[in-house]
Protein backbone atom coordinates (compact mmCIF):
# COMPACT_ATOMS: atom_id res chain seq x y z
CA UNK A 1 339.47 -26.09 170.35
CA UNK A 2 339.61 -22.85 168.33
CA UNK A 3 336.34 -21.92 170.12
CA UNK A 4 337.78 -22.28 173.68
CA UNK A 5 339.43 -18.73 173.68
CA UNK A 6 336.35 -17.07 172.32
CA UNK A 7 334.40 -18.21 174.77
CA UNK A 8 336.75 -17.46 177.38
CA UNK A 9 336.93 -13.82 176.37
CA UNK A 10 333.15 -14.05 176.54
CA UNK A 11 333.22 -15.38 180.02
CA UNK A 12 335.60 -12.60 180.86
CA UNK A 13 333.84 -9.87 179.56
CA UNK A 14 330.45 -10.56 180.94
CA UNK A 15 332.45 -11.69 184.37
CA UNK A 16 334.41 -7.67 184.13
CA UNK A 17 331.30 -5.88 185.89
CA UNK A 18 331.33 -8.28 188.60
CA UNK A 19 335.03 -7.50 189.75
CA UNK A 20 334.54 -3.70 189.09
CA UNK A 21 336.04 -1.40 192.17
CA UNK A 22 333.41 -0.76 194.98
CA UNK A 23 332.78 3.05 194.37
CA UNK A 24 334.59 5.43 196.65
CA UNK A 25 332.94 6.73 199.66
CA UNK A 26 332.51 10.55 197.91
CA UNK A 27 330.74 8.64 194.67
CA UNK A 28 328.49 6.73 196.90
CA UNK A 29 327.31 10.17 198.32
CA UNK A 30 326.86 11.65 195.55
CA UNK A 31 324.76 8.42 194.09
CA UNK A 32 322.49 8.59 197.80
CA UNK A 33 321.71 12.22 196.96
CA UNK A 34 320.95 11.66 193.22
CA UNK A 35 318.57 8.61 194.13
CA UNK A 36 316.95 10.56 196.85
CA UNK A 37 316.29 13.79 194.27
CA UNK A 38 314.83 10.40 192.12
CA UNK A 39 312.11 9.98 194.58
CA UNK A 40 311.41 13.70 195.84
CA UNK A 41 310.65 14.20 191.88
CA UNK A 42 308.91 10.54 191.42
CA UNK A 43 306.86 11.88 194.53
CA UNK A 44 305.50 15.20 192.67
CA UNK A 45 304.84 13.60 189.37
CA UNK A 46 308.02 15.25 187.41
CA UNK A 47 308.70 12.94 184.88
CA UNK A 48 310.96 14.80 182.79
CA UNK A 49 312.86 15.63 186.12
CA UNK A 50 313.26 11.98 186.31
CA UNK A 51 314.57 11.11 183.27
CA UNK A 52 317.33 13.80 183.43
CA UNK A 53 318.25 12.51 187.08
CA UNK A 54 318.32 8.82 186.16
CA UNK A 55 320.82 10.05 183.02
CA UNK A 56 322.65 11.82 185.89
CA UNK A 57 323.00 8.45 187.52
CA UNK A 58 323.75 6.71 185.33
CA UNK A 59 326.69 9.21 184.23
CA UNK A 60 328.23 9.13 187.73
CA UNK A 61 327.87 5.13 188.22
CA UNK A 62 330.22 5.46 185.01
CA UNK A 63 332.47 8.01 185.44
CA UNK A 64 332.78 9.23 188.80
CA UNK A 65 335.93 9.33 190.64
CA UNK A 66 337.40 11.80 193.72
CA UNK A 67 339.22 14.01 190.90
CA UNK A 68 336.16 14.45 188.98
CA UNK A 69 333.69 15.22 192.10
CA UNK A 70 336.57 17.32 193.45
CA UNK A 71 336.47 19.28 190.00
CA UNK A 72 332.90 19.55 190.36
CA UNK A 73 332.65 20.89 193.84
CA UNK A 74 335.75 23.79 192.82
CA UNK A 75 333.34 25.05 190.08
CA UNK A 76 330.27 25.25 191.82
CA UNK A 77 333.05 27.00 194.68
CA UNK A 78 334.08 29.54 192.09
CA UNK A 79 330.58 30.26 190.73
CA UNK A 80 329.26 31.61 194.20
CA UNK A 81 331.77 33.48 195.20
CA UNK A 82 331.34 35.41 191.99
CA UNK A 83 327.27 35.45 192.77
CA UNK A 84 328.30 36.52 196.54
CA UNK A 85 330.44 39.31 194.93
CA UNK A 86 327.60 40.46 192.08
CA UNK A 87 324.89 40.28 195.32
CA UNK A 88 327.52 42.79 197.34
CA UNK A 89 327.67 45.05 194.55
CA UNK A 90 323.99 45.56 193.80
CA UNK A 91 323.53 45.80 197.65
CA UNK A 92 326.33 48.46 197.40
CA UNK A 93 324.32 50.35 194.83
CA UNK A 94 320.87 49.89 196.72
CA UNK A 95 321.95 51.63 199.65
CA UNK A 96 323.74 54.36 197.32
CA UNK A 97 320.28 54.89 195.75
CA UNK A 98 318.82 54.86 199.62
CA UNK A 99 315.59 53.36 198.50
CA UNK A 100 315.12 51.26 201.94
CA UNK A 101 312.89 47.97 199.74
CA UNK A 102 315.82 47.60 197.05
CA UNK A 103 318.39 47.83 200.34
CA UNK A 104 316.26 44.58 201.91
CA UNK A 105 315.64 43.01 199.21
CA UNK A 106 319.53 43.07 198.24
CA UNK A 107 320.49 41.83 201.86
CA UNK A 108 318.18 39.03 200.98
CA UNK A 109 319.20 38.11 198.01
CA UNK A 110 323.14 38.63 199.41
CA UNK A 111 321.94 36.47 202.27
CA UNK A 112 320.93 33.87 200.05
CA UNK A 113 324.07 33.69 198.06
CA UNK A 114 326.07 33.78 201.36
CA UNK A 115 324.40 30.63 202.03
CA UNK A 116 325.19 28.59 198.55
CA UNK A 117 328.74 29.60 199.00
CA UNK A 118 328.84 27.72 202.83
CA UNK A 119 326.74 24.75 201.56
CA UNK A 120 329.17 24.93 198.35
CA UNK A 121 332.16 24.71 200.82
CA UNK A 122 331.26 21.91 202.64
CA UNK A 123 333.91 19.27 202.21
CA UNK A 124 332.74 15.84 200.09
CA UNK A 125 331.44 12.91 202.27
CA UNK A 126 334.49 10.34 202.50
């Protein structure tokens, strides 16, 4: 008898996994994306890309939640705007300097950052 509630905490422990929460909606996004970066870098041979995406994987089948992605998504937020605003200022000083490459090469490089910053923005998938 005294080995009854052992191996009912067994049972329960091994049984836990099985009753775990379906992820939500925004961690099951973020998983699709993961496992399709997974085979883009499967596809050209990057191993160590691999590796470093499955450990990404495996992190967010652990710990993901709304708060966390939401925390995520505000940082990456923050960081372009400040890359929009460093791109502004050396276009600002390119067209001080009136040297017409360094001018549209700036724009570019402004354009580009523009562009992070709207694909940063995008809300999460629910």
């Amino acid at each position: 008898m005294k080995k009854l509630p052992l191996c009912l905490s067994l049972l329960a422990l091994t049984a836990a996994p099985a009753f775990a929460a379906e992820p939500s909606p925004a961690c099951q996004a973020k998983q699709a994306d993961i496992q399709a970066q997974i085979t883009a870098a499967t596809a050209r041979g990057n191993s160590q890309e691999v590796a470093g995406l499955q450990r990404a994987m495996q992190a967010n089948q652990a710990n993901c939640s709304d708060a966390s992605l939401a925390a995520e998504r505000e940082a990456k937020i923050k960081e372009a705007r400040e890359e929009v605003a460093e791109r502004e200022s050396d276009l600002r000083e390119a067209e001080q300097d009136g040297d017409a490459q360094k001018i549209a090469k700036r724009r570019a490089k402004l354009e580009e950052a523009r562009s992070e910053l709207l694909e940063a923005e995008q809300p999460l998938a629910q």
